[in-house]
N, C-alpha and C. Protein backbone atom coordinates (compact mmCIF):
# COMPACT_ATOMS: atom_id res chain seq x y z
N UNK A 1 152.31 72.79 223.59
CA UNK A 1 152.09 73.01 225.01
C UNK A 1 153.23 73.83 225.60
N UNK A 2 152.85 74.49 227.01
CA UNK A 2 154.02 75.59 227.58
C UNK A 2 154.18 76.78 226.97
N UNK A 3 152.94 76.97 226.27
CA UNK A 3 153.05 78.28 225.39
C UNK A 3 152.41 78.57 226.41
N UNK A 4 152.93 80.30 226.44
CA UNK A 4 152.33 81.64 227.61
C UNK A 4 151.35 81.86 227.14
N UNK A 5 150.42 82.23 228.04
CA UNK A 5 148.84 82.37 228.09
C UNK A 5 148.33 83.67 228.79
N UNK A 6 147.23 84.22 228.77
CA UNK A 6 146.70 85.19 229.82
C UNK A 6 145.10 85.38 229.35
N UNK A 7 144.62 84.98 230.63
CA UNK A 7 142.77 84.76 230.82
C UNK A 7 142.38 86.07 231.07
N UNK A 8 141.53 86.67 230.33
CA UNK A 8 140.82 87.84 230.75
C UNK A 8 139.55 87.28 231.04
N UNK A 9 138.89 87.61 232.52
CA UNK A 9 137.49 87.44 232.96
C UNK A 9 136.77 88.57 233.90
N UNK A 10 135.61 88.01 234.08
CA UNK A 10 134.89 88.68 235.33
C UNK A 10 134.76 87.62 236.29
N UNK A 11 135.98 87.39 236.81
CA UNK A 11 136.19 86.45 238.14
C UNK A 11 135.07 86.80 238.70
N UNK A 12 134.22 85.20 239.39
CA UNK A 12 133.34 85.57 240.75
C UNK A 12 132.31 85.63 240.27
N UNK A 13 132.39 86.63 238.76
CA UNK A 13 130.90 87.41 238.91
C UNK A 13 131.11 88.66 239.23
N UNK A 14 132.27 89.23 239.94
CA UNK A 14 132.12 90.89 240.62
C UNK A 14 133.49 91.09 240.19
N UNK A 15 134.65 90.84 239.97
CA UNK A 15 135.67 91.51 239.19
C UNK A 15 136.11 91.48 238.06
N UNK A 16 135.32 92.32 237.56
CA UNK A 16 135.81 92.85 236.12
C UNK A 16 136.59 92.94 235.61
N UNK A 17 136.86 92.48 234.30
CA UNK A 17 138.34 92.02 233.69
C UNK A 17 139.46 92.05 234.99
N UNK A 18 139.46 90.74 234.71
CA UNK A 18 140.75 90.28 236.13
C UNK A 18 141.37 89.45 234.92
N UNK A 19 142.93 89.63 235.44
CA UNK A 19 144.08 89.15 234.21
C UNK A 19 144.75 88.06 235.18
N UNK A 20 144.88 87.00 234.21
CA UNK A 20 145.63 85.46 234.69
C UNK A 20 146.55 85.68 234.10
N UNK A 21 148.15 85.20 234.46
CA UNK A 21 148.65 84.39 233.21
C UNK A 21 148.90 83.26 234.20
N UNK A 22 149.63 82.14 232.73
CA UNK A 22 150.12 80.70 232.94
C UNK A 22 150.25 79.85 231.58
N UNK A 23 150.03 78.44 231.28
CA UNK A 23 150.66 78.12 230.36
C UNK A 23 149.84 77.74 230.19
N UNK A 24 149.67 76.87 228.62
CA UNK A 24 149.11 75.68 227.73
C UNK A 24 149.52 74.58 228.57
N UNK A 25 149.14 73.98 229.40
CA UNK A 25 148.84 72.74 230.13
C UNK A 25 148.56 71.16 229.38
N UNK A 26 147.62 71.49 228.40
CA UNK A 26 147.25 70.24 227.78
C UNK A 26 146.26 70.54 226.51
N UNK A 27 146.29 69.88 225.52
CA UNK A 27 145.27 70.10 224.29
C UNK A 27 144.51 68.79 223.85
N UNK A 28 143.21 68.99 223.62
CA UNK A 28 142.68 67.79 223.58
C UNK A 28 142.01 67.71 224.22
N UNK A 29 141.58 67.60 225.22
CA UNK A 29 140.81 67.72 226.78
C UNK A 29 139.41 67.61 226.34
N UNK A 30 138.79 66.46 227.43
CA UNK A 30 137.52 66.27 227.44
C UNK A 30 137.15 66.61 228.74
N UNK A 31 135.98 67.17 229.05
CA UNK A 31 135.69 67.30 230.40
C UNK A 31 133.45 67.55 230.27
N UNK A 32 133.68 66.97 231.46
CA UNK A 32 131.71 67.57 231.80
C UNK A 32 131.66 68.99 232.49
N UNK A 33 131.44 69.66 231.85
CA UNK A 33 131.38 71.50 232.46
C UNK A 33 129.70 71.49 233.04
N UNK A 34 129.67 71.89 234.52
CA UNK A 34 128.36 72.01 235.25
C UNK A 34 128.46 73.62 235.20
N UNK A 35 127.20 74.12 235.08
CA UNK A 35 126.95 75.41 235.35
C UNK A 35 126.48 75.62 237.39
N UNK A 36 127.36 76.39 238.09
CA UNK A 36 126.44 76.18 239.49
C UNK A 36 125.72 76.91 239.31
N UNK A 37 125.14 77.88 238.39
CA UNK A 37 123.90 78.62 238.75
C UNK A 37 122.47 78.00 238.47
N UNK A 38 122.72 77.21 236.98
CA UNK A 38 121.31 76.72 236.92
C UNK A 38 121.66 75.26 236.99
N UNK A 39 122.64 74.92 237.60
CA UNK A 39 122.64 73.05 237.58
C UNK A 39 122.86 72.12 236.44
N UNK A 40 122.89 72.67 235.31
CA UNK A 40 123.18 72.06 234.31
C UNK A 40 124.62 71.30 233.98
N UNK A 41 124.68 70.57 233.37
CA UNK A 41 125.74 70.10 232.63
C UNK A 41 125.81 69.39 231.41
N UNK A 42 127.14 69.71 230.40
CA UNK A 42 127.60 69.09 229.27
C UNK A 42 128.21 68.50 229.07
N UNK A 43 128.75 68.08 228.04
CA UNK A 43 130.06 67.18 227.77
C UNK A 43 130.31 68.30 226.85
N UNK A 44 132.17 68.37 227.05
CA UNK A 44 132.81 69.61 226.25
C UNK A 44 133.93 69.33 225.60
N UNK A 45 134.31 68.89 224.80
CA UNK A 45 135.09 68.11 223.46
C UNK A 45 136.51 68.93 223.46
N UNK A 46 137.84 68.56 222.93
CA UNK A 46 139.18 69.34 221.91
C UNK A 46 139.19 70.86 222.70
N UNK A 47 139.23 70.64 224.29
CA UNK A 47 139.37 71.74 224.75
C UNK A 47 141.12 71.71 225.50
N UNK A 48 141.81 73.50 225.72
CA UNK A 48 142.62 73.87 226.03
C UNK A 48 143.03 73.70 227.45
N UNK A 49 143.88 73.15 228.08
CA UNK A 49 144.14 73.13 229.57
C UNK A 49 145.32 74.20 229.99
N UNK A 50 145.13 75.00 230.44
CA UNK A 50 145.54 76.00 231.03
C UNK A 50 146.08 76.12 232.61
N UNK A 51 147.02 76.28 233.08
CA UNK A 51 146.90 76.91 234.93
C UNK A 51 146.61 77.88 234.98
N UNK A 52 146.53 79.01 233.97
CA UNK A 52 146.01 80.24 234.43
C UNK A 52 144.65 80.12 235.14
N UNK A 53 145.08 81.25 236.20
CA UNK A 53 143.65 81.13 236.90
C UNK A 53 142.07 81.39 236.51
N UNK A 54 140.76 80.36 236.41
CA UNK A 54 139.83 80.55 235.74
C UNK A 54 139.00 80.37 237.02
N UNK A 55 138.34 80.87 236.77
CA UNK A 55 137.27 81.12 238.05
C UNK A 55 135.66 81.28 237.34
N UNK A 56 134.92 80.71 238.46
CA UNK A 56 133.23 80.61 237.49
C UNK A 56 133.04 82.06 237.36
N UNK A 57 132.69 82.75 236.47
CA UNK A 57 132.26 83.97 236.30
C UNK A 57 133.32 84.40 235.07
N UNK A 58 134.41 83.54 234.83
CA UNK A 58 135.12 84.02 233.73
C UNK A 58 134.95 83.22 232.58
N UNK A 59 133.74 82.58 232.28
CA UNK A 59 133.39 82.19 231.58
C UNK A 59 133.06 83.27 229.77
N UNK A 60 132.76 82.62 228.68
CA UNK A 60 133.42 83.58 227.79
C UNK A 60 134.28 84.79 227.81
N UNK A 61 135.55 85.04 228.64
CA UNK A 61 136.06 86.09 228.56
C UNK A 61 137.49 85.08 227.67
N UNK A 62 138.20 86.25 227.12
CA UNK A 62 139.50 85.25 226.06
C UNK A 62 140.59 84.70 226.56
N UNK A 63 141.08 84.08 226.21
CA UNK A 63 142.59 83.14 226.55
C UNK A 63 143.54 83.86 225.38
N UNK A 64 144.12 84.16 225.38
CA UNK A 64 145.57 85.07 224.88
C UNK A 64 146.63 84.60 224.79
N UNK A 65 147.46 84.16 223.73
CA UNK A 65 149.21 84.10 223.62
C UNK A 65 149.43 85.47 223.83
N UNK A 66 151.17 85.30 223.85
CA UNK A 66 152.32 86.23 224.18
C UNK A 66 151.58 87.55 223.37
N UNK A 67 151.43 87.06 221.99
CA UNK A 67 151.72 88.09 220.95
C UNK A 67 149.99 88.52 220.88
N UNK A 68 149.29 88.34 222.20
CA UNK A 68 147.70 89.10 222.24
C UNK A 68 147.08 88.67 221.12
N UNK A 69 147.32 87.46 220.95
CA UNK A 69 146.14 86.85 220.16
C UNK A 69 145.33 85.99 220.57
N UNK A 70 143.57 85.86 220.30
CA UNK A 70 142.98 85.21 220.91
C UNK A 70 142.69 83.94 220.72
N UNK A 71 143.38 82.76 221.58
CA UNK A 71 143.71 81.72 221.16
C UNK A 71 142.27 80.38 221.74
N UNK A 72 141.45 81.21 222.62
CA UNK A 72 140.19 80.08 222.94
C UNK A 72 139.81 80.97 223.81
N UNK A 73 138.38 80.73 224.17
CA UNK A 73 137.38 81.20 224.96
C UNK A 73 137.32 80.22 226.03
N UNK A 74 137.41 81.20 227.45
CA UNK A 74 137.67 80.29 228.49
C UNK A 74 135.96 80.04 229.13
N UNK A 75 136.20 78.75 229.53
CA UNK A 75 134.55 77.87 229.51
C UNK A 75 134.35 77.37 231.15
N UNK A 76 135.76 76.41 231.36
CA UNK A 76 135.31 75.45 232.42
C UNK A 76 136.46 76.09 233.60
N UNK A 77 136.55 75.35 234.64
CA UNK A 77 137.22 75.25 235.66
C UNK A 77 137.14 73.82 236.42
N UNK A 78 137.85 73.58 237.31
CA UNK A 78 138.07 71.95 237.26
C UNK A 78 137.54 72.12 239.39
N UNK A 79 136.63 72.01 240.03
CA UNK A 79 136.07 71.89 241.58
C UNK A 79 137.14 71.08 241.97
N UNK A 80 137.25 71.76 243.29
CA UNK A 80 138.43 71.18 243.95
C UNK A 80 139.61 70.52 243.89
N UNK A 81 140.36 71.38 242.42
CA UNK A 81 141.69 71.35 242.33
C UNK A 81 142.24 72.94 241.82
N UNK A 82 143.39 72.88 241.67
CA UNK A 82 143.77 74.52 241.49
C UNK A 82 144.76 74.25 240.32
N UNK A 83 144.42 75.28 239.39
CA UNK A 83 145.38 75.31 238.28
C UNK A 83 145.17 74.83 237.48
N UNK A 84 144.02 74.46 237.28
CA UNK A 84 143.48 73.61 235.73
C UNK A 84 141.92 74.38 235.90
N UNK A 85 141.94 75.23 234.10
CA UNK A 85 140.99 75.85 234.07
C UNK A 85 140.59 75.38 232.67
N UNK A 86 139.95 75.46 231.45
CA UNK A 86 139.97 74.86 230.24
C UNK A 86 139.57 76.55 229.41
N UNK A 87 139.39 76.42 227.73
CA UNK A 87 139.16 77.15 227.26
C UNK A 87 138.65 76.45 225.44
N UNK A 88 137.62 76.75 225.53
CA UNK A 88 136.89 76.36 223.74
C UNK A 88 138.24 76.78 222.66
N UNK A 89 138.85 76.04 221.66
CA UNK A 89 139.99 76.66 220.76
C UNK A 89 139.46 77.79 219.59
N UNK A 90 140.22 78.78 219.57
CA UNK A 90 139.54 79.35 218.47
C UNK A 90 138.56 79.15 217.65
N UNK A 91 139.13 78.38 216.99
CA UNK A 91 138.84 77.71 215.64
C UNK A 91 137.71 77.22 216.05
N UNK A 92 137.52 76.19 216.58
CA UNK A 92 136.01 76.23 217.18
C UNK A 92 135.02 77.18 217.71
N UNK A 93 135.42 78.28 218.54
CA UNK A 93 134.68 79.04 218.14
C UNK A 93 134.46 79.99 216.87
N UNK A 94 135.09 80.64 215.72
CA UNK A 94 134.95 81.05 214.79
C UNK A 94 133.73 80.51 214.00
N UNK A 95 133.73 78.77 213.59
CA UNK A 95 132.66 78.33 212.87
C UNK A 95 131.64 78.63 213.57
N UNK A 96 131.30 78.90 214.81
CA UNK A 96 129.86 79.28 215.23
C UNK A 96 129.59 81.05 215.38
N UNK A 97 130.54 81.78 215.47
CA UNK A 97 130.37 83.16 215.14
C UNK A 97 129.78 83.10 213.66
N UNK A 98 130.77 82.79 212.51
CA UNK A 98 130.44 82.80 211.45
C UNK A 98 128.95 82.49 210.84
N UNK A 99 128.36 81.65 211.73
CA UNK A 99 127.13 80.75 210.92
C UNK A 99 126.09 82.07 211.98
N UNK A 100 126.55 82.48 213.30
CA UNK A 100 126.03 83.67 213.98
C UNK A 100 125.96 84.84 212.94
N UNK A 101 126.65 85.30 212.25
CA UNK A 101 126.76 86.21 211.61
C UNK A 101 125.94 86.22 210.34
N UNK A 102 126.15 85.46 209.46
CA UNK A 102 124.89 84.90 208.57
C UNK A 102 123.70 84.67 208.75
N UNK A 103 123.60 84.07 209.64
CA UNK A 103 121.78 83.64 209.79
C UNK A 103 121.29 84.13 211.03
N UNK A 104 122.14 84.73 211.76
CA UNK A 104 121.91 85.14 213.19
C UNK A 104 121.11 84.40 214.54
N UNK A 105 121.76 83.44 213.88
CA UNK A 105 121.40 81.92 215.19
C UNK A 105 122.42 80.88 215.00
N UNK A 106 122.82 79.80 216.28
CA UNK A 106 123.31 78.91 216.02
C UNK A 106 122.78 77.36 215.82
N UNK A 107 122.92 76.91 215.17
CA UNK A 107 122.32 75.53 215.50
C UNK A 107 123.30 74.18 215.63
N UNK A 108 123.49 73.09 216.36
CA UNK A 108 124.07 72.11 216.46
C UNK A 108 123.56 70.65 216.25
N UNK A 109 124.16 69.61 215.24
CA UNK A 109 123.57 68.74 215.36
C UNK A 109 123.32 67.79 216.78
N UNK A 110 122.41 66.99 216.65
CA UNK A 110 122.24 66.52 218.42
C UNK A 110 121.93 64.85 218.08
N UNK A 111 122.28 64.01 218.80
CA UNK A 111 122.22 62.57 218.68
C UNK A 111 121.37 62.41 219.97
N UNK A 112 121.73 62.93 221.52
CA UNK A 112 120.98 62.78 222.17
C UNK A 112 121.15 61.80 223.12
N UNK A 113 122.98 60.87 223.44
CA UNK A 113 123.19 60.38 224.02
C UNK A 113 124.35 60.71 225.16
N UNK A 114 124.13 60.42 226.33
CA UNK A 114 125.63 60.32 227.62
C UNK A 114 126.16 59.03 227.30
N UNK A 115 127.60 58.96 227.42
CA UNK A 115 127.95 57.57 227.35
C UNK A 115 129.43 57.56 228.01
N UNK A 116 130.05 56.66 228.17
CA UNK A 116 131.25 56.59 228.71
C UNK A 116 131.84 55.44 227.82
N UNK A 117 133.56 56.01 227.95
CA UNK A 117 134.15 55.18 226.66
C UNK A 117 134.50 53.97 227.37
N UNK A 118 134.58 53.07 226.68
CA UNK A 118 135.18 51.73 227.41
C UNK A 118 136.40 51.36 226.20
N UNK A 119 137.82 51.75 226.96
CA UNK A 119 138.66 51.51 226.16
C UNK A 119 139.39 50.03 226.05
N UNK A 120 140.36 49.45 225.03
CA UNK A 120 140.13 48.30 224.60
C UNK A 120 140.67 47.20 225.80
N UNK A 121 141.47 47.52 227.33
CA UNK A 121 141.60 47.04 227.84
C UNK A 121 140.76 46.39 229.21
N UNK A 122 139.43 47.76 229.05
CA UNK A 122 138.64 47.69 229.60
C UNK A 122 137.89 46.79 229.45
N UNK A 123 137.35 46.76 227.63
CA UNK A 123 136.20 46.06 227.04
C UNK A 123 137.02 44.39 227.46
N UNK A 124 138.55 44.18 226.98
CA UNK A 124 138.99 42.73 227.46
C UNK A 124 138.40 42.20 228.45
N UNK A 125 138.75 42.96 229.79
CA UNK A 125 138.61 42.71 230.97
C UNK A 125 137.31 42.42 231.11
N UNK A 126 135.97 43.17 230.74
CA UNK A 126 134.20 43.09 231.01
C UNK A 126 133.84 41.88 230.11
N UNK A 127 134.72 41.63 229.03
CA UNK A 127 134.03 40.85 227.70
C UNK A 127 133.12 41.44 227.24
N UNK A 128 133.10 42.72 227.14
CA UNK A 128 132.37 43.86 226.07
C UNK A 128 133.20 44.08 225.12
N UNK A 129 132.44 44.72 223.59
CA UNK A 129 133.67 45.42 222.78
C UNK A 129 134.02 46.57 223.46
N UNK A 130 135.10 47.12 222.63
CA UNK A 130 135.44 48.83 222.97
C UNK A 130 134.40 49.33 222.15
N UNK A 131 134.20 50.72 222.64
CA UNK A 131 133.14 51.45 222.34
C UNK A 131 132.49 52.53 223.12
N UNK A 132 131.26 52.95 222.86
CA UNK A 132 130.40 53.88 223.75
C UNK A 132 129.59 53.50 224.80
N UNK A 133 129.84 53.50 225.82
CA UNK A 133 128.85 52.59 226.57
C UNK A 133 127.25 53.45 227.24
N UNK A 134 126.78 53.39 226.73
CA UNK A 134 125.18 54.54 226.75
C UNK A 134 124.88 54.47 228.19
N UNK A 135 124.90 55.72 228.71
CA UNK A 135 124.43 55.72 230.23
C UNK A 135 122.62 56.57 230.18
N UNK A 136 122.42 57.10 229.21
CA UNK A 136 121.03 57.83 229.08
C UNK A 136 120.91 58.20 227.67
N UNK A 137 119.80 58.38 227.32
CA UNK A 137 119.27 58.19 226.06
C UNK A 137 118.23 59.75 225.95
N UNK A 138 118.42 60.64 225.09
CA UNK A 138 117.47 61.89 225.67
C UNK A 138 115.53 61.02 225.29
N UNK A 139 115.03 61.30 225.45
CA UNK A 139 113.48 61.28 224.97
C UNK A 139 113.18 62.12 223.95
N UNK A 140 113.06 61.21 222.87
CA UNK A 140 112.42 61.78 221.60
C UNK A 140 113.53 62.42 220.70
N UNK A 141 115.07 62.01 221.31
CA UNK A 141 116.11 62.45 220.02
C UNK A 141 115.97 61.55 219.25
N UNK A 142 117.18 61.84 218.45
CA UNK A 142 117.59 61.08 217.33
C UNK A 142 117.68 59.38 217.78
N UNK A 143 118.87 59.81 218.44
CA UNK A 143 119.04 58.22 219.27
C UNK A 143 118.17 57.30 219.69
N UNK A 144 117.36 58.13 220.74
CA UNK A 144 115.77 57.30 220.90
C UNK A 144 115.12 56.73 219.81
N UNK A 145 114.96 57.96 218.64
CA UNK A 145 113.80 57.36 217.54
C UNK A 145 114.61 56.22 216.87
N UNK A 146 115.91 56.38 217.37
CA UNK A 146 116.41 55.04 216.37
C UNK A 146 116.32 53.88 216.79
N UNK A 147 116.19 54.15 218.66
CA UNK A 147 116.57 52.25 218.74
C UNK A 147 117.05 52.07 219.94
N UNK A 148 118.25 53.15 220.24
CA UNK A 148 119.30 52.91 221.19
C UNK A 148 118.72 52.83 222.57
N UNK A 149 119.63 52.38 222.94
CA UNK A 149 118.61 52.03 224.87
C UNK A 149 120.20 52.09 225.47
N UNK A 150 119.75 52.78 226.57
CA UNK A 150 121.06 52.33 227.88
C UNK A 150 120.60 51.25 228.57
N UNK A 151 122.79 51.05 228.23
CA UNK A 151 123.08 49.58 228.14
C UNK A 151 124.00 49.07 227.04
N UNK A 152 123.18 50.10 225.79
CA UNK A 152 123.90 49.63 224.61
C UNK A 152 125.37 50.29 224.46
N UNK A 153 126.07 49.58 223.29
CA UNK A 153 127.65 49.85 223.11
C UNK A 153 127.51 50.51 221.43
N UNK A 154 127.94 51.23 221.57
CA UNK A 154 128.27 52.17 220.29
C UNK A 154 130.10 51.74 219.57
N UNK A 155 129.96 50.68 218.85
CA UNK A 155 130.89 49.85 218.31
C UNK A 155 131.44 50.44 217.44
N UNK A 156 130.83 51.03 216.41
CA UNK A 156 130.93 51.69 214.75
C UNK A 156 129.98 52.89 214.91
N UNK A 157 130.63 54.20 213.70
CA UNK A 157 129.71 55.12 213.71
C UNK A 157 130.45 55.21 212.23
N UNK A 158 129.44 55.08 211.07
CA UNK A 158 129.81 55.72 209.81
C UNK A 158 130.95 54.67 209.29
N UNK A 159 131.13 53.43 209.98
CA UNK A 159 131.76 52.42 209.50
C UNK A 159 133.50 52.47 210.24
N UNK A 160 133.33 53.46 211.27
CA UNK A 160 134.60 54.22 211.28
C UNK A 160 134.39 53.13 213.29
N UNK A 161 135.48 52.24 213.51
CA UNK A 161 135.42 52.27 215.19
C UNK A 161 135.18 53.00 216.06
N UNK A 162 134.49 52.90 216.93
CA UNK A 162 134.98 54.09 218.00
C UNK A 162 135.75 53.52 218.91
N UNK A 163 136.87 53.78 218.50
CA UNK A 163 138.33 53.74 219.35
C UNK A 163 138.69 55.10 220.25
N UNK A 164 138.22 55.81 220.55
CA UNK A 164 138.93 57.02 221.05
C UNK A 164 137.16 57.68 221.89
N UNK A 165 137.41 58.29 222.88
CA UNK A 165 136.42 59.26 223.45
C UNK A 165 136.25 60.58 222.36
N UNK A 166 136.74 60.80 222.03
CA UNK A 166 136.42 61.89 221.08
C UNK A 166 135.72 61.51 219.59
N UNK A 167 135.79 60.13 219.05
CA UNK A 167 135.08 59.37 217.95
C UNK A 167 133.59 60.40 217.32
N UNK A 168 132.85 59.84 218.74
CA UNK A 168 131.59 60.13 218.43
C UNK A 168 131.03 61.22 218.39
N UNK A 169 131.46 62.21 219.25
CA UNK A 169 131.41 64.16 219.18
C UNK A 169 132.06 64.50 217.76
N UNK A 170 133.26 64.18 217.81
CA UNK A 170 133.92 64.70 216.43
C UNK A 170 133.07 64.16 215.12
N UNK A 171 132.59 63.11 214.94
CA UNK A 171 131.83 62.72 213.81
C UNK A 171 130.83 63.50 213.74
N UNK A 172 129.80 63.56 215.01
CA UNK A 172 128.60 64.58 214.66
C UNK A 172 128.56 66.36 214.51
N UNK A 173 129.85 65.98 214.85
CA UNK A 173 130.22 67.88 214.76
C UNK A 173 130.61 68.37 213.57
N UNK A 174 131.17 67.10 212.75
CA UNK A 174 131.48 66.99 211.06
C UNK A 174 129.86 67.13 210.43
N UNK A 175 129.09 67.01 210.68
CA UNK A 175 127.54 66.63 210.43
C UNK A 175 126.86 67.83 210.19
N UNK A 176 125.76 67.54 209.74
CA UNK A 176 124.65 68.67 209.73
C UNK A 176 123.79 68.33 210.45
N UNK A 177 122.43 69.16 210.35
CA UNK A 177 121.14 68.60 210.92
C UNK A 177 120.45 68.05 209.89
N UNK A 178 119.98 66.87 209.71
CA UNK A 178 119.25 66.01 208.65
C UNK A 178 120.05 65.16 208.40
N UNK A 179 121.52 65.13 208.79
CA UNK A 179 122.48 63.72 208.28
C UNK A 179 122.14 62.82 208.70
N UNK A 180 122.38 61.32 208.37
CA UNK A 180 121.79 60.38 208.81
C UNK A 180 123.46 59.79 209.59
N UNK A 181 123.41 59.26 210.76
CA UNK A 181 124.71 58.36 210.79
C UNK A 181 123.93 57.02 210.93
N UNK A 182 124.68 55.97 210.43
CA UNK A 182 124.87 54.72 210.44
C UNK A 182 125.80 53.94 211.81
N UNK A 183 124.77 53.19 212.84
CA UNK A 183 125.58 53.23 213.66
C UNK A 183 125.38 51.13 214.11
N UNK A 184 126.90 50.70 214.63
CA UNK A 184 126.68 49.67 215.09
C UNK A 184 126.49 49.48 216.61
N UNK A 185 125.24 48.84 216.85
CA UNK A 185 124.83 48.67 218.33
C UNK A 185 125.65 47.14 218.91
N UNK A 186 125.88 47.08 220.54
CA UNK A 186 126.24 46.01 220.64
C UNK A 186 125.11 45.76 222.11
N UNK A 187 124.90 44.58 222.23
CA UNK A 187 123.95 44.89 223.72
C UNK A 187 123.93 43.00 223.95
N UNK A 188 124.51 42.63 224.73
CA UNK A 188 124.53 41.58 225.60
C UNK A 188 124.53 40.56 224.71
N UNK A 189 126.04 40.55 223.64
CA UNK A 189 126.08 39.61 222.97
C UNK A 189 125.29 39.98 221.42
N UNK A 190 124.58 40.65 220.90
CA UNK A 190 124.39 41.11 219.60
C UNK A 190 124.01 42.25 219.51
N UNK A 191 124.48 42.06 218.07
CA UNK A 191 124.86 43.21 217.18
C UNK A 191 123.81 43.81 216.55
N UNK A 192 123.22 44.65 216.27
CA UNK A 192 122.21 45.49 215.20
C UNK A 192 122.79 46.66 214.56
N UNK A 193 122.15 47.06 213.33
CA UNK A 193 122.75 48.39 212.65
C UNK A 193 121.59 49.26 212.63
N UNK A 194 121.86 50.63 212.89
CA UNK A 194 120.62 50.94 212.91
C UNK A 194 121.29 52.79 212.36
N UNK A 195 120.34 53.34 211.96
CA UNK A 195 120.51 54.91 211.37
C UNK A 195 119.84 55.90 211.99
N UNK A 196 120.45 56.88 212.98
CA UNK A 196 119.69 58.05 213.26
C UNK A 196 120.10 59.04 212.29
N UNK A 197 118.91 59.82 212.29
CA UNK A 197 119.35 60.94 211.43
C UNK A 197 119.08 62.51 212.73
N UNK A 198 120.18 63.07 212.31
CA UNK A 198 120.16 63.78 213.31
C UNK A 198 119.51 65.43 213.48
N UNK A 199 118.99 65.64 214.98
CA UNK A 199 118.24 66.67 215.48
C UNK A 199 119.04 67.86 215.41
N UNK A 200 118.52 68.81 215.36
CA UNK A 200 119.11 70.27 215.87
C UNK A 200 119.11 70.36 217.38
N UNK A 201 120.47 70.63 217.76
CA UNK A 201 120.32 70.52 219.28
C UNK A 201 119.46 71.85 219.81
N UNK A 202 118.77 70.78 220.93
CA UNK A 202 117.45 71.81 221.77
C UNK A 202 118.46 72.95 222.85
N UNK A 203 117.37 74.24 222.52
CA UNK A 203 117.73 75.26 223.77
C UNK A 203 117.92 74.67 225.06
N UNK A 204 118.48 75.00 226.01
CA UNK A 204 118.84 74.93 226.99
C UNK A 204 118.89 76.15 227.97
């Protein structure tokens, strides 16, 4: 972190390559990125925190060290605060150019759940475990065909805890489409095991 930075975008929408600088702020970063044009939103994993200035419209333009190398693709911006903008890390983007370049499409595995983490002081306090706590379930994913309902707690994935907000993205991003994960449910006092095998995430 505090490494020099500089955002190239089309601030706004109407200025064309407009140059930021500022620093590496934070690494790691989870955030929900809304699009305001069509209303949408994601959940966006192991992203870059930046103060350089990011503005909606500078979306895929690059994030830059000193030495003009391109260090992440800038994505999000943070509503009504200033100086926190985010950016996808290289490296993450590369594996999806690459698989772009080969087959000339991308595809992502998809589970098909929102959830919020309940970390272990939390779960004390509710008398829940720690875990995933399922706020929506898509219709007709993976997740659905398996079982899962909001409400439920995502305890285990692949035998592995989910101790951390990043657990369950990072596992399925290790994944293909057709993998199966093995997952432990928790829901008002019991336990079930149950296996989705996972979707190709849908267009959007």
């Amino acid at each position: 972190m505090g490494q020099t930075v500089v955002a190239i975008g089309n601030a706004l929408g109407r200025f064309t390559n407009t140059v930021t600088t500022g620093v590496v702020s934070g690494l790691g970063r989870r955030v929900v990125a809304g699009d305001p044009f069509s209303g949408t939103a994601e959940s966006l994993d192991d992203l870059i925190q930046t103060d350089a200035a990011i503005n909606p419209g500078n979306s895929g333009g690059p994030l830059l060290n000193s030495a003009g190398q391109v260090i992440g693709v800038n994505v999000a911006t943070t509503e009504g605060a200033q100086n926190i903008g985010f950016a996808i890390p290289i490296n993450s983007v590369k594996k999806i150019t690459d698989e772009f370049i080969q087959t000339g499409t991308v595809s992502r595995p998809f589970l098909g759940i929102s959830y919020r983490f309940i970390s272990k002081d939390v779960a004390i306090l509710n008398e829940v475990p720690q875990g995933a706590y399922i706020q929506e379930v898509v219709v007709d994913s993976s997740a659905d065909k398996a079982g899962i309902e909001t409400g439920d707690i995502i305890t285990k994935i692949d035998g592995q805890a989910v101790d951390s907000e990043k657990k369950i993205s990072e596992t399925i991003a290790s994944k293909k489409i057709g993998d199966r994960l093995n997952l432990t449910v928790w829901n008002d006092g019991e336990e079930k095991q149950v296996t989705a095998t996972l979707q190709e995430l849908p267009n959007q």
